[in-house]
Protein backbone atom coordinates (compact mmCIF):
# COMPACT_ATOMS: atom_id res chain seq x y z
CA UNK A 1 5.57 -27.97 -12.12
CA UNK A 2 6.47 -27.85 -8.60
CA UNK A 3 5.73 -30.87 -6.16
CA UNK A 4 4.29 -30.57 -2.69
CA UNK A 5 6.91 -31.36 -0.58
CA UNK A 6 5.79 -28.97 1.97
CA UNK A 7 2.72 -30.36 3.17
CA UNK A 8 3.89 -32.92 5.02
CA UNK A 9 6.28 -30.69 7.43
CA UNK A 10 3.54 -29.19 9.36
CA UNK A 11 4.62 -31.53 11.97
CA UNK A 12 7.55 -30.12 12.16
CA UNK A 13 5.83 -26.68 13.15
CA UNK A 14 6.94 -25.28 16.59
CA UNK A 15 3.76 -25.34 18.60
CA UNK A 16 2.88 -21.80 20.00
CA UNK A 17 4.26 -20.48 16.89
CA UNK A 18 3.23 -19.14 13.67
CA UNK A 19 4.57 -20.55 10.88
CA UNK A 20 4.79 -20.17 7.12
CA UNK A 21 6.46 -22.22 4.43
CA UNK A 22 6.43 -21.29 0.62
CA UNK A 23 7.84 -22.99 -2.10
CA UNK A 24 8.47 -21.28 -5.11
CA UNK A 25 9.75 -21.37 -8.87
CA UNK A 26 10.25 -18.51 -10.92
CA UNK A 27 10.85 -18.59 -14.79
CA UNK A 28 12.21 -15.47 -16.90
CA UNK A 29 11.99 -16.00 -20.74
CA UNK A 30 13.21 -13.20 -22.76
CA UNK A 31 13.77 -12.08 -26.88
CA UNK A 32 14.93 -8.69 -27.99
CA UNK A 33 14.97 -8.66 -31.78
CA UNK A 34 16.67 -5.03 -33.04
CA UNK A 35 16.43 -3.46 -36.66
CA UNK A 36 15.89 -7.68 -37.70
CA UNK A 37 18.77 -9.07 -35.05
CA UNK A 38 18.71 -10.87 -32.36
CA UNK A 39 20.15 -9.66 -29.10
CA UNK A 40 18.39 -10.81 -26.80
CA UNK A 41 18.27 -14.44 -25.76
CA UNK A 42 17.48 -15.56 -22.18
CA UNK A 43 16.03 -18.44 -20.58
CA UNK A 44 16.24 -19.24 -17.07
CA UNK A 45 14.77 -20.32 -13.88
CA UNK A 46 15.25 -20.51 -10.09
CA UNK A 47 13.17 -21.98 -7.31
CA UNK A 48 13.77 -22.47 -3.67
CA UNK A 49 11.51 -22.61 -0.47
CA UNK A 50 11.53 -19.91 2.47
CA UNK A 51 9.73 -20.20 6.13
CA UNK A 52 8.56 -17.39 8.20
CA UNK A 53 8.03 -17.87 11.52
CA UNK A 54 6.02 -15.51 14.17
CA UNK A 55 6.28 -15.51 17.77
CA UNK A 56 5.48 -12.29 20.27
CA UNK A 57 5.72 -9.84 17.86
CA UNK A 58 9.36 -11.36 16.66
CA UNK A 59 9.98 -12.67 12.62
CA UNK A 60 12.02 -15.55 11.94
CA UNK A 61 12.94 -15.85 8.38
CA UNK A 62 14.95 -18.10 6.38
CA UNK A 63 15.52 -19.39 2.85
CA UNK A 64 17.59 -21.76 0.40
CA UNK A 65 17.84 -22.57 -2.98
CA UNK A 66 17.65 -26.17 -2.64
CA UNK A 67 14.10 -27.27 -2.85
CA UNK A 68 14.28 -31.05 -1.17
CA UNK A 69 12.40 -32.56 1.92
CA UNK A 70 15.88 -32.50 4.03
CA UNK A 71 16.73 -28.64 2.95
CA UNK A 72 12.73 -27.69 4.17
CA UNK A 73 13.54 -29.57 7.38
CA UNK A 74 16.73 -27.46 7.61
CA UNK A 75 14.74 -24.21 6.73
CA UNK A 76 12.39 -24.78 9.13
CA UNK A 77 14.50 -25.14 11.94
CA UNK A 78 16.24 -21.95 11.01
CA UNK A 79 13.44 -19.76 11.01
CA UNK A 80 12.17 -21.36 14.29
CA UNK A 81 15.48 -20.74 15.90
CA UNK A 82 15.66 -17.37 14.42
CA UNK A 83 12.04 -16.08 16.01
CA UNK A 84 13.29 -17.72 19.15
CA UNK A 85 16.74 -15.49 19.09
CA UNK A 86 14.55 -12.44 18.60
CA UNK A 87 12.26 -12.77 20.85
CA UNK A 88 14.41 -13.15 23.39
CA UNK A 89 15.82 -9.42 22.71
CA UNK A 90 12.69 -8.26 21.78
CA UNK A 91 10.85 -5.95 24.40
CA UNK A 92 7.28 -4.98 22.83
CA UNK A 93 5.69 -8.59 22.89
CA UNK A 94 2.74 -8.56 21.00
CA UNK A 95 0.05 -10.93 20.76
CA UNK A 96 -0.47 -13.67 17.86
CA UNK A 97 -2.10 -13.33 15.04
CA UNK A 98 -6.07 -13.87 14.97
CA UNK A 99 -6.13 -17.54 13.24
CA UNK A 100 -8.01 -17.61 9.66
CA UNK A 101 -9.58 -20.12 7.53
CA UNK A 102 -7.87 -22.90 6.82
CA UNK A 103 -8.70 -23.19 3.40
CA UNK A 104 -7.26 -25.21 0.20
CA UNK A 105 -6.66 -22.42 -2.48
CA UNK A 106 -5.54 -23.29 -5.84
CA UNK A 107 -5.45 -21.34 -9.22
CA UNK A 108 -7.32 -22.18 -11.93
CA UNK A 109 -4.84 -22.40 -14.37
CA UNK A 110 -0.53 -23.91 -14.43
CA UNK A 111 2.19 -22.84 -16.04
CA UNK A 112 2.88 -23.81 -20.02
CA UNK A 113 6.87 -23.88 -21.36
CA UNK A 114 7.11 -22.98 -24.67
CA UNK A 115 10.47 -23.51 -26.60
CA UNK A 116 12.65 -20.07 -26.70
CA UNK A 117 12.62 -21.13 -30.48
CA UNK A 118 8.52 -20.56 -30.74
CA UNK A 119 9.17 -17.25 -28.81
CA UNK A 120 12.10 -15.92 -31.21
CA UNK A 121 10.15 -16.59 -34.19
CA UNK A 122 7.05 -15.05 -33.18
CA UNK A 123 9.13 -11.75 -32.45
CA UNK A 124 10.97 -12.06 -35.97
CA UNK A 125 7.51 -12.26 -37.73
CA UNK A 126 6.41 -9.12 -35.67
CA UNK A 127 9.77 -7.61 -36.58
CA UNK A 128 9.43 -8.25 -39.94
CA UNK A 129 5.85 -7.17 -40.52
CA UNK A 130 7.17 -3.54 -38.95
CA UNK A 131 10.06 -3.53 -41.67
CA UNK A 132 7.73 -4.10 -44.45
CA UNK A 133 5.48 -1.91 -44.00
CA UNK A 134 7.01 1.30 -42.22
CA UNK A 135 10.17 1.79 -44.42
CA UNK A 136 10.45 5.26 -43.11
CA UNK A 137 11.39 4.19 -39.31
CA UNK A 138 15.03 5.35 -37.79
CA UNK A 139 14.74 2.06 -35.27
CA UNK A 140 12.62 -0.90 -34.50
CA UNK A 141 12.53 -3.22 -31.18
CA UNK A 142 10.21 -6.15 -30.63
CA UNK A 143 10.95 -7.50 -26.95
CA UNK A 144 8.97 -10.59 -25.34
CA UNK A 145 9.10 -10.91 -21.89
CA UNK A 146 7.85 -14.06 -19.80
CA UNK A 147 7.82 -13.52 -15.99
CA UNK A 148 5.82 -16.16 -14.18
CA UNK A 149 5.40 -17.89 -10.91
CA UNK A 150 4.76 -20.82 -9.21
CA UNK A 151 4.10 -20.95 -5.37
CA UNK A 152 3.25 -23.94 -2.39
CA UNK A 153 1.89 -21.93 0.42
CA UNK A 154 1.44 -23.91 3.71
CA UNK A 155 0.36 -22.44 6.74
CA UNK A 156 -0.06 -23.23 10.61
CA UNK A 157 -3.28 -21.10 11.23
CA UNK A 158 -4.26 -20.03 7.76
CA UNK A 159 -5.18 -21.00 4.69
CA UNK A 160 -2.86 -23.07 1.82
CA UNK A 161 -2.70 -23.07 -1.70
CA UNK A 162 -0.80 -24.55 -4.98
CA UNK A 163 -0.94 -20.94 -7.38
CA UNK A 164 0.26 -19.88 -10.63
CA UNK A 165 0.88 -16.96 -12.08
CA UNK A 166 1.87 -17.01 -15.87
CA UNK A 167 2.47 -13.34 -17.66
CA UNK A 168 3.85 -12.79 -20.87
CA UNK A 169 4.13 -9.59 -22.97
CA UNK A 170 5.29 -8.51 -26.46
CA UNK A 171 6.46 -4.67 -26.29
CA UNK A 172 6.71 -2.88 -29.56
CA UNK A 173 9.32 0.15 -29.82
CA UNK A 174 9.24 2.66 -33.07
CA UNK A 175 11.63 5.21 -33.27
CA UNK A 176 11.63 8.04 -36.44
CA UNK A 177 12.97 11.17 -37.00
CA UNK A 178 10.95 14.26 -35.92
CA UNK A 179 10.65 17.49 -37.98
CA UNK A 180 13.76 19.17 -36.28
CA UNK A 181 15.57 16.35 -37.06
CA UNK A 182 15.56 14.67 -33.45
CA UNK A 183 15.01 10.95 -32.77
CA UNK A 184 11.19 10.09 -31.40
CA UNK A 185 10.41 7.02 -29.79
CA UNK A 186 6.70 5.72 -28.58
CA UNK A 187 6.21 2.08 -27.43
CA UNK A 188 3.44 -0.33 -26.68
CA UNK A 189 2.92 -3.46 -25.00
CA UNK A 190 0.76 -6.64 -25.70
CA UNK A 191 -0.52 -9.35 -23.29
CA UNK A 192 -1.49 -10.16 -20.35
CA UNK A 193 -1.73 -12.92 -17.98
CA UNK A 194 -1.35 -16.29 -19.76
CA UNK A 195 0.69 -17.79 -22.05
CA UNK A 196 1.57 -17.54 -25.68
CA UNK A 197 -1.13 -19.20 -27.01
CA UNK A 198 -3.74 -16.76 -24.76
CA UNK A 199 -2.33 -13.60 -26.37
CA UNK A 200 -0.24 -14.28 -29.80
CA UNK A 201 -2.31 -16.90 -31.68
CA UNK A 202 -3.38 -14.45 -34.07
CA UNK A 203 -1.51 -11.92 -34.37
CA UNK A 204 -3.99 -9.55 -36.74
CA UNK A 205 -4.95 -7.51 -33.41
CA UNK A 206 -1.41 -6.46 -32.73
CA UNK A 207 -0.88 -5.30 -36.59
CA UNK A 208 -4.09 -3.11 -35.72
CA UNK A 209 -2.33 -1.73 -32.58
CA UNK A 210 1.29 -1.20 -34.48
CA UNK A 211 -0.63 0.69 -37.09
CA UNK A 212 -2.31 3.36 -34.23
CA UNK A 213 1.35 3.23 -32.41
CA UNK A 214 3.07 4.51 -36.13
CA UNK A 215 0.29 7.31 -36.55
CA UNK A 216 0.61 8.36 -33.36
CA UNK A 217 4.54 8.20 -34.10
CA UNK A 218 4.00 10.20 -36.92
CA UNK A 219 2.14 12.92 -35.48
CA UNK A 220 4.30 13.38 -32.48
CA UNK A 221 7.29 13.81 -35.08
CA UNK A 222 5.39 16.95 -36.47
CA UNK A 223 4.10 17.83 -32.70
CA UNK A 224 4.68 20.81 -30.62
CA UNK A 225 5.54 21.76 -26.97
CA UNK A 226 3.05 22.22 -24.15
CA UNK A 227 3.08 25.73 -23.19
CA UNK A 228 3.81 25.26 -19.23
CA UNK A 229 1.65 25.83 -16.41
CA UNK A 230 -1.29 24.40 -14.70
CA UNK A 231 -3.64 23.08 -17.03
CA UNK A 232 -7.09 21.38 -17.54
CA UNK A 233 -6.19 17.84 -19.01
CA UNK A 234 -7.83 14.44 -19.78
CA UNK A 235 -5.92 11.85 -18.34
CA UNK A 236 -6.16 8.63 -20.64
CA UNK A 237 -5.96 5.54 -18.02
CA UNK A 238 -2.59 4.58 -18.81
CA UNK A 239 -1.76 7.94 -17.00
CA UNK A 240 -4.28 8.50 -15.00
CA UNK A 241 -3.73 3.99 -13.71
CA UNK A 242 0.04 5.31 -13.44
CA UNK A 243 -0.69 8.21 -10.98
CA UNK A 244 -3.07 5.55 -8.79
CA UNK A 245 -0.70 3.32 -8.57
CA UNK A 246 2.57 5.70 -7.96
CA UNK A 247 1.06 8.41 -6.53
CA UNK A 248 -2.08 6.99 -4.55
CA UNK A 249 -1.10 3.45 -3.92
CA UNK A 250 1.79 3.49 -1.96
CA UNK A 251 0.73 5.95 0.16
CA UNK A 252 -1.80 3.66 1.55
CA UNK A 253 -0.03 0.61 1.65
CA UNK A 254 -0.27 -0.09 6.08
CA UNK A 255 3.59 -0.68 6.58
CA UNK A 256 4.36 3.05 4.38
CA UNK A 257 1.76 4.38 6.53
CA UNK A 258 3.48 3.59 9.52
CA UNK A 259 6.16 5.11 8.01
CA UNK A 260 4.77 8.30 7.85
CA UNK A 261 2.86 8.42 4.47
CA UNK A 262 0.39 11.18 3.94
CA UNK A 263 -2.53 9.07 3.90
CA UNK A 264 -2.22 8.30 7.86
CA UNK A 265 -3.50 11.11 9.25
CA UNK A 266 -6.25 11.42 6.72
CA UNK A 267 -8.17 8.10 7.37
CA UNK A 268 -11.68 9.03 6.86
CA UNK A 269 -11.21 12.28 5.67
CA UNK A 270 -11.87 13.68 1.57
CA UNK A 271 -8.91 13.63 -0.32
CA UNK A 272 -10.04 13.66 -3.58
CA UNK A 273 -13.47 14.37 -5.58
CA UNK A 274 -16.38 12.48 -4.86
CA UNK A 275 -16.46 11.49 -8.30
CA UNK A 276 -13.09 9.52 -7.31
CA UNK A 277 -12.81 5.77 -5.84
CA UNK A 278 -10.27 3.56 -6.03
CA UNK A 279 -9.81 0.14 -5.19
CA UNK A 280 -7.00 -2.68 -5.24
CA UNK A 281 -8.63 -6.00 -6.27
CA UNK A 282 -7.63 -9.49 -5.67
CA UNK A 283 -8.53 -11.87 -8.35
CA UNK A 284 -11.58 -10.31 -9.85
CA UNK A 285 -12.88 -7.32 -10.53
CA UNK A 286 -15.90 -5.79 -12.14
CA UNK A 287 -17.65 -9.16 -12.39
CA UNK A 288 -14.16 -10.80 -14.87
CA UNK A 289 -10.78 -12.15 -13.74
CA UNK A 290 -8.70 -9.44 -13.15
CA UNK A 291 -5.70 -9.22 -15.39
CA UNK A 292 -3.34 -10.31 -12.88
CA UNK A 293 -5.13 -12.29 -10.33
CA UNK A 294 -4.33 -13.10 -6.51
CA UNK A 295 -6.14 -15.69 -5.05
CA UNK A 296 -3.92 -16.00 -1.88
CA UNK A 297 -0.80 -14.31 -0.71
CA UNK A 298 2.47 -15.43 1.14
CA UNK A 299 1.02 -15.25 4.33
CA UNK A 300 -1.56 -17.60 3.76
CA UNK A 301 -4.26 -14.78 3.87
CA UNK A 302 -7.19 -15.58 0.95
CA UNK A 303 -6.75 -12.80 -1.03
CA UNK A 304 -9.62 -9.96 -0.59
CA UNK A 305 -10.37 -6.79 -2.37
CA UNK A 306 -9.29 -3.33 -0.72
CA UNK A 307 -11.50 -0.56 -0.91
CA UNK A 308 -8.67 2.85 -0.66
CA UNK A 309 -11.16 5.53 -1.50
CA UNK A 310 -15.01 6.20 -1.83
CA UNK A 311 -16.39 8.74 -3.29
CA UNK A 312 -13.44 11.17 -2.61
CA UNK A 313 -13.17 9.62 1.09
CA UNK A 314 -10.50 7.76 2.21
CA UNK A 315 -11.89 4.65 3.61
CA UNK A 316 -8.81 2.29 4.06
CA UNK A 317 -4.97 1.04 3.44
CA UNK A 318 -3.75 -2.88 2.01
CA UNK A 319 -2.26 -4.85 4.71
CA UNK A 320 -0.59 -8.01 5.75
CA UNK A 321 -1.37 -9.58 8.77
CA UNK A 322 0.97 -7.07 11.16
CA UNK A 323 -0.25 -4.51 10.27
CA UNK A 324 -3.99 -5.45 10.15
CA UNK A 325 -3.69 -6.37 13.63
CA UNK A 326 -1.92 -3.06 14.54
CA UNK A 327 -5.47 -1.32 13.13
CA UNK A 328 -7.84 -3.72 14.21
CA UNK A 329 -8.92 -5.00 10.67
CA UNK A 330 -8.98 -8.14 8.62
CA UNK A 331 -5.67 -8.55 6.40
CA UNK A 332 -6.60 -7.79 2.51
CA UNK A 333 -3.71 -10.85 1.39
CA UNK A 334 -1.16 -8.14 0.05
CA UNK A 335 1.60 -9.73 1.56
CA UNK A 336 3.66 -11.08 -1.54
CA UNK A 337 7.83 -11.94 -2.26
CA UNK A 338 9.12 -11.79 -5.90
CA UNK A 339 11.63 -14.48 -5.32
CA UNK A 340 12.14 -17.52 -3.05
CA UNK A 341 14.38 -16.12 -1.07
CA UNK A 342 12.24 -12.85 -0.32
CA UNK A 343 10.17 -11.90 2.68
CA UNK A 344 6.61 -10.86 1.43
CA UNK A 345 6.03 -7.20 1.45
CA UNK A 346 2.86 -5.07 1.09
CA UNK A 347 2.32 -4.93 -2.71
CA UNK A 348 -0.40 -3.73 -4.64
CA UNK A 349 -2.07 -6.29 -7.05
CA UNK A 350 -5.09 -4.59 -9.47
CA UNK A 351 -5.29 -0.91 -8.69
CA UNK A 352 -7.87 1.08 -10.48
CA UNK A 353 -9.83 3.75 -10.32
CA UNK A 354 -13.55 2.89 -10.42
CA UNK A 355 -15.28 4.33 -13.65
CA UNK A 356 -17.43 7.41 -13.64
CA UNK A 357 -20.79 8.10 -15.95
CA UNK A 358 -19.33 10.42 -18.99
CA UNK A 359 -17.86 9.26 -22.40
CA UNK A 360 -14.66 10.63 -23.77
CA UNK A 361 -16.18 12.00 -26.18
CA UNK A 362 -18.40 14.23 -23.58
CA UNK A 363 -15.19 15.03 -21.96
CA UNK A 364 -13.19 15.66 -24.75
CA UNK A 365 -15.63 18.49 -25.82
CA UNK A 366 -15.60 20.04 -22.28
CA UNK A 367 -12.36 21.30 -22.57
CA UNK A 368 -11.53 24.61 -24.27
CA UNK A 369 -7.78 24.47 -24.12
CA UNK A 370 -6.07 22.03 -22.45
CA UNK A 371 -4.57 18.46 -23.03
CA UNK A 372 -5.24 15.15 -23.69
CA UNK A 373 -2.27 12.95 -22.16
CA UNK A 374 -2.35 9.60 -23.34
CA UNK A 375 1.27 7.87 -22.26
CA UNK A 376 3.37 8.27 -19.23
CA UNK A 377 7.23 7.10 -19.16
CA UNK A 378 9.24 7.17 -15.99
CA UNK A 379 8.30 8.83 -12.81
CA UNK A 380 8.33 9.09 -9.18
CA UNK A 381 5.82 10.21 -6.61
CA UNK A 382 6.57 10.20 -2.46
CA UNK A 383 4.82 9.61 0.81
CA UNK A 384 3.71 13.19 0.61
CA UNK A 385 1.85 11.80 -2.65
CA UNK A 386 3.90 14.37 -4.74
CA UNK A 387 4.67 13.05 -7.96
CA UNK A 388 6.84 13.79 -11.81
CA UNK A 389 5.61 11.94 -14.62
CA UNK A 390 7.13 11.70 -18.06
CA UNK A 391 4.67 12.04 -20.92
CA UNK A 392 5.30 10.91 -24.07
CA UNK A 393 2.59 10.95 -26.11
CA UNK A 394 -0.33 13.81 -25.90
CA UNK A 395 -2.27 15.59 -28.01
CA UNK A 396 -3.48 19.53 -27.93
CA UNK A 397 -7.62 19.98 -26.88
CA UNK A 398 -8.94 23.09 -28.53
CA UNK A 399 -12.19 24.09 -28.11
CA UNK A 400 -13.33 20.74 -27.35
CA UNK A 401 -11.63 18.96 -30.44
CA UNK A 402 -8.21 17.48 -30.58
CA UNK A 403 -5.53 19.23 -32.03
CA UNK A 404 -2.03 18.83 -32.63
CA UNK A 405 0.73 16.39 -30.94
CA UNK A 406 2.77 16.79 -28.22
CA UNK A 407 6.27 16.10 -27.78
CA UNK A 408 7.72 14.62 -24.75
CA UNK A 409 6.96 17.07 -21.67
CA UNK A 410 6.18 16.18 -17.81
CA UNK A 411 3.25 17.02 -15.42
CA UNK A 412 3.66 17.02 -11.76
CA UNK A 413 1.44 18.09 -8.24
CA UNK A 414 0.14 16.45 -5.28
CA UNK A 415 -1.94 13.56 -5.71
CA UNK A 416 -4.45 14.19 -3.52
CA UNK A 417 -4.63 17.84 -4.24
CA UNK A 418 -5.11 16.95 -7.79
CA UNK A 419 -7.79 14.36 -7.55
CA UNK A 420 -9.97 16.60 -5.48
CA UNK A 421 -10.01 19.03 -9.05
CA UNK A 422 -11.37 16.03 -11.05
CA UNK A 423 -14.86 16.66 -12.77
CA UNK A 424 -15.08 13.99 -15.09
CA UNK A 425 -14.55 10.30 -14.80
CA UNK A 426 -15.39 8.22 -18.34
CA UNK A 427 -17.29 5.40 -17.92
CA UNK A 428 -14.84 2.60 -19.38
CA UNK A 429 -11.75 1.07 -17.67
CA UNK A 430 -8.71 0.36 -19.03
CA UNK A 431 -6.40 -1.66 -17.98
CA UNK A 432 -2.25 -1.88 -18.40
CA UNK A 433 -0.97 -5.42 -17.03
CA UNK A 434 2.77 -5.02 -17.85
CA UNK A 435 3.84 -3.07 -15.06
CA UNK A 436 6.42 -4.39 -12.67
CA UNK A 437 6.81 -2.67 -9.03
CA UNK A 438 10.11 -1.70 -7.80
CA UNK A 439 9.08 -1.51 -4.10
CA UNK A 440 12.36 -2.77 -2.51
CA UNK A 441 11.71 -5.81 -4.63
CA UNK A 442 10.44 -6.56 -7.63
CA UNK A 443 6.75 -7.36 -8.24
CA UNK A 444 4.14 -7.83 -11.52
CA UNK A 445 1.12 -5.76 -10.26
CA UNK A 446 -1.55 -4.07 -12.76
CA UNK A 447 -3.18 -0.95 -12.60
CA UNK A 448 -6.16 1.00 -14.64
CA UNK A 449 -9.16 3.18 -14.58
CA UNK A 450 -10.92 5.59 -16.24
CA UNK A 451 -10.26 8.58 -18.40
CA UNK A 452 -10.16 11.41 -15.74
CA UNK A 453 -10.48 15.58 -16.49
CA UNK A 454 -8.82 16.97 -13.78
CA UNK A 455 -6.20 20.16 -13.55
CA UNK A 456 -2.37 19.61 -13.66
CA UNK A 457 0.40 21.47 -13.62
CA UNK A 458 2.44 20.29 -17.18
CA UNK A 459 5.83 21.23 -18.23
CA UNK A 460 6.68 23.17 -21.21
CA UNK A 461 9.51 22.96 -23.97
C-alpha cells in the first residue's frame, strides 16, 4: 500500500501556478497454463511519482521512479522549472484553470496480494477441468491476468484522493478442428474489478460459461461463410460495446476533436437514431458500481459522467481540464496515465450504450435474413468514425430463428452512418470489463450496451 508522502509538499507549490503531484504503484500478475504447462509466470511491480505543473497555457511535466520525500522535492522543482522554460517561449498565454472543489476522494476498496502460487493453481484446476471433459480439443489456454493500480493525487486548486483500482481476469482459449480440417479458436474472459476472491471463489459459474464457449466452438467448426454485402444484423453488446468504444468513443474524446475528429463539426447535430444514446460513466452507472470505477482522475477533477449522445443527438465530448476550458464546460475527470511516469491523457472509462425497450427475442424474430454477431476480435476504426471489425463468432438469422454458425468474417462502415439505421435497442446491458485501450498508452477502460439491429456491411468467405 502506498504512503502519503505527497501531502505534505504542497508548500512547496509555486504560487501562481497550477500544480499536480501523483504517486503511483502499478502491479502486473500473470499465468499462462498451455495444453496442462506452465509458460507463463510473471510477477512484478513499479511505482514512482510524477508532477504536472500549469502556468499561461504552458505544461511542466516530470517524473522518477524513486518514490521518497527528497525525489518528490526534486520532481517538483523540475516540473516548476519546466512550465517556467515554456512559458517563456510560449506566445498564446492562456488563462488558468477555473479552481474546483477541493475535495478528499478515496476509493472504497485497496488492493489485496495474493501469492503467484494461489493464482497458478487456480488456472491448473481450470485447465484441468477443460482436459477432462472436452477430450476432443486441438488446444487449450487458461491465462490470468492482474493489472491494478494504486494512485496519491494531490492538487493545488482541486480536489485529492488515495484510489485503487484492482482488476483481475481469467481468459479461457479453445481451439478444435473445423469440418475442413482447419484450426478454430473462440475465447472468453472472466472477472472484473476486484480480486481473486471477488470473482474465482467458486468456480461452478465459469464451468457453466466453458460449457456455452465449447458449443459455440463446436458449431462454428461445422459453420459456414457470410455471404458478403450489407446486411441487417443484431449486434450482441460485446460488438455492438466494441464499435462504441472504437468507433464512437474516440471520436469524441475533446483533445481528438481538436484534432480533427468527425464529431467536431457535428456538435448538436443527429448522428445516429434516436433510439441511440451513449454515455461514458465515472464510477456508477445505472444505479450499481460500474465495473471499472473512476472516482477521480489525474488532474484532480472528481470524476463525472459524460453524456456523448441523446437520442441520436450529439450532445457532448470527455475532457480534461484544457480542453474543457477551450469549450467553456466543466471537465468530466477523463484525464488518466497508465504508468507513473505518464502524462494523463483523455481516456474513456465505462462506455455504453444506454438500453432500448425490446427483448432479443423480439428482435431476433424481426429479422428475415440476416445475422446475429456475437464476438468481435481485432479492429480499427478512425477519426472519420470508419471502422473493420473481426468477428469470430456469429450465427445465421432466418426468418426470425437462428440458424447455422459462422466462421470468422469482418463487418465494416461508418459509425455514425450505421447507428442512424438502428431500429432496435434490447432492453438489457451487458457489460465486457477486460478491455485495455491502446490510445498512445495503455489504459483498463470498459465498455457495453445493448443488443442493437442495425444494417452493416459484412464480409464474405
Amino acid at each position: 500500500m502506498l504512503i502519503d508522502i505527497l501531502s505534505e509538499k504542497k508548500n512547496l507549490f509555486e504560487t501562481g501556478m497550477q500544480t499536480v503531484l501523483r504517486g503511483q504503484e502499478s502491479r502486473l500478475r500473470r499465468v499462462v497454463i498451455q495444453n496442462g504447462n506452465l509458460v507463463t509466470n510473471v510477477r512484478s511491480e513499479e511505482s514512482g511519482v510524477c508532477a504536472k505543473v500549469y502556468l499561461n497555457g504552458a505544461s511542466g511535466f516530470a517524473a522518477t521512479s524513486e518514490y521518497t520525500p527528497g525525489a518528490v522535492d526534486k520532481i517538483i522543482a523540475s516540473a516548476t522549472e519546466n512550465a517556467g522554460f515554456l512559458d517563456k517561449h510560449n506566445i498564446e498565454k492562456r488563462m488558468a484553470y477555473p479552481g474546483l472543489p477541493a475535495n478528499m476522494i478515496k476509493s472504497p476498496r485497496m488492493i489485496i496480494d495474493y501469492e503467484q502460487k494461489r493464482i497458478v493453481e487456480l488456472c491448473k484446476e481450470i485447465d484441468a477441468h477443460i482436459e477432462k471433459n472436452y477430450p476432443d480439443l486441438l488446444s487449450r489456454s487458461v491465462v490470468y491476468r492482474e493489472d491494478t493500480m494504486e494512485k496519491i493525487i494531490v492538487s493545488s486548486d482541486a480536489a485529492c484522493g488515495h484510489v485503487a483500482y484492482p482488476r483481475c481476469h481469467i481468459y479461457v482459449f479453445l481451439n478444435m478442428t473445423s469440418k475442413d480440417s482447419q484450426p478454430v479458436e473462440l475465447f472468453k474472459s472472466f472477472g472484473g474489478f476486484g480480486h481473486i476472491e471477488d470473482h474465482f471463489s467458486d468456480l461452478s459459474y465459469i464451468y457453466e460459461k466453458i460449457d456455452e464457449l465449447y458449443k459455440e466452438l463446436s458449431e462454428k467448426a461445422n459453420g459456414v461463410y457470410a455471404d458478403a454485402g450489407v446486411k441487417t444484423v443484431i449486434l450482441h453488446p460485446n460488438v455492438a460495446g466494441m464499435i462504441a468504444h472504437e468507433a464512437i468513443g474516440h471520436t469524441v474524446e475533446a483533445d481528438l476533436v481538436q484534432g480533427g475528429s468527425v464529431a467536431g463539426p457535428n456538435l448538436g447535430k443527429q448522428v445516429a437514431s434516436e433510439l441511440v444514446s451513449i454515455v461514458d460513466y465515472a464510477s456508477e452507472a445505472f444505479g450499481k458500481p460500474a465495473p471499472l470505477p473512476v472516482y477521480i482522475d489525474d488532474e484532480g477533477v472528481e470524476a463525472k459522467d459524460a453524456i456523448l449522445i441523446e437520442n441520436g443527438i450529439l450532445k457532448g465530448f470527455m475532457h480534461d481540464r484544457e480542453s474543457a476550458q477551450l469549450y467553456g464546460v466543466s471537465p468530466t475527470g477523463n484525464a488518466r496515465g497508465y504508468a507513473f511516469s505518464d502524462e494523463p491523457l483523455i481516456r474513456m472509462r465505462n462506455t455504453t450504450v444506454l438500453p432500448g425497450k425490446n427483448t432479443l427475442e423480439e428482435m431476433i424474430a424481426s429479422v428475415d435474413d440476416g445475422y446475429y454477431l456475437i464476438q468481435t476480435g481485432n479492429g480499427q476504426a478512425d477519426l472519420t468514425g470508419e471502422f473493420m471489425f473481426g468477428i469470430s463468432m456469429g450465427y445465421e438469422i432466418k426468418k426470425g430463428k437462428i440458424g447455422r454458425a459462422i466462421l470468422d468474417t469482418t463487418v465494416s462502415g461508418v459509425a455514425f452512418d450505421m447507428l442512424k439505421t438502428v431500429d432496435m435497442v434490447s432492453d438489457t446491458v451487458t457489460w465486457s470489463s477486460s478491455g485495455t485501450c491502446g490510445k498512445k498508452q495503455a489504459m483498463a477502460v470498459s465498455m457495453g450496451g445493448p443488443a442493437i439491429k442495425c444494417k452493416i456491411s459484412i464480409g464474405g468467405r
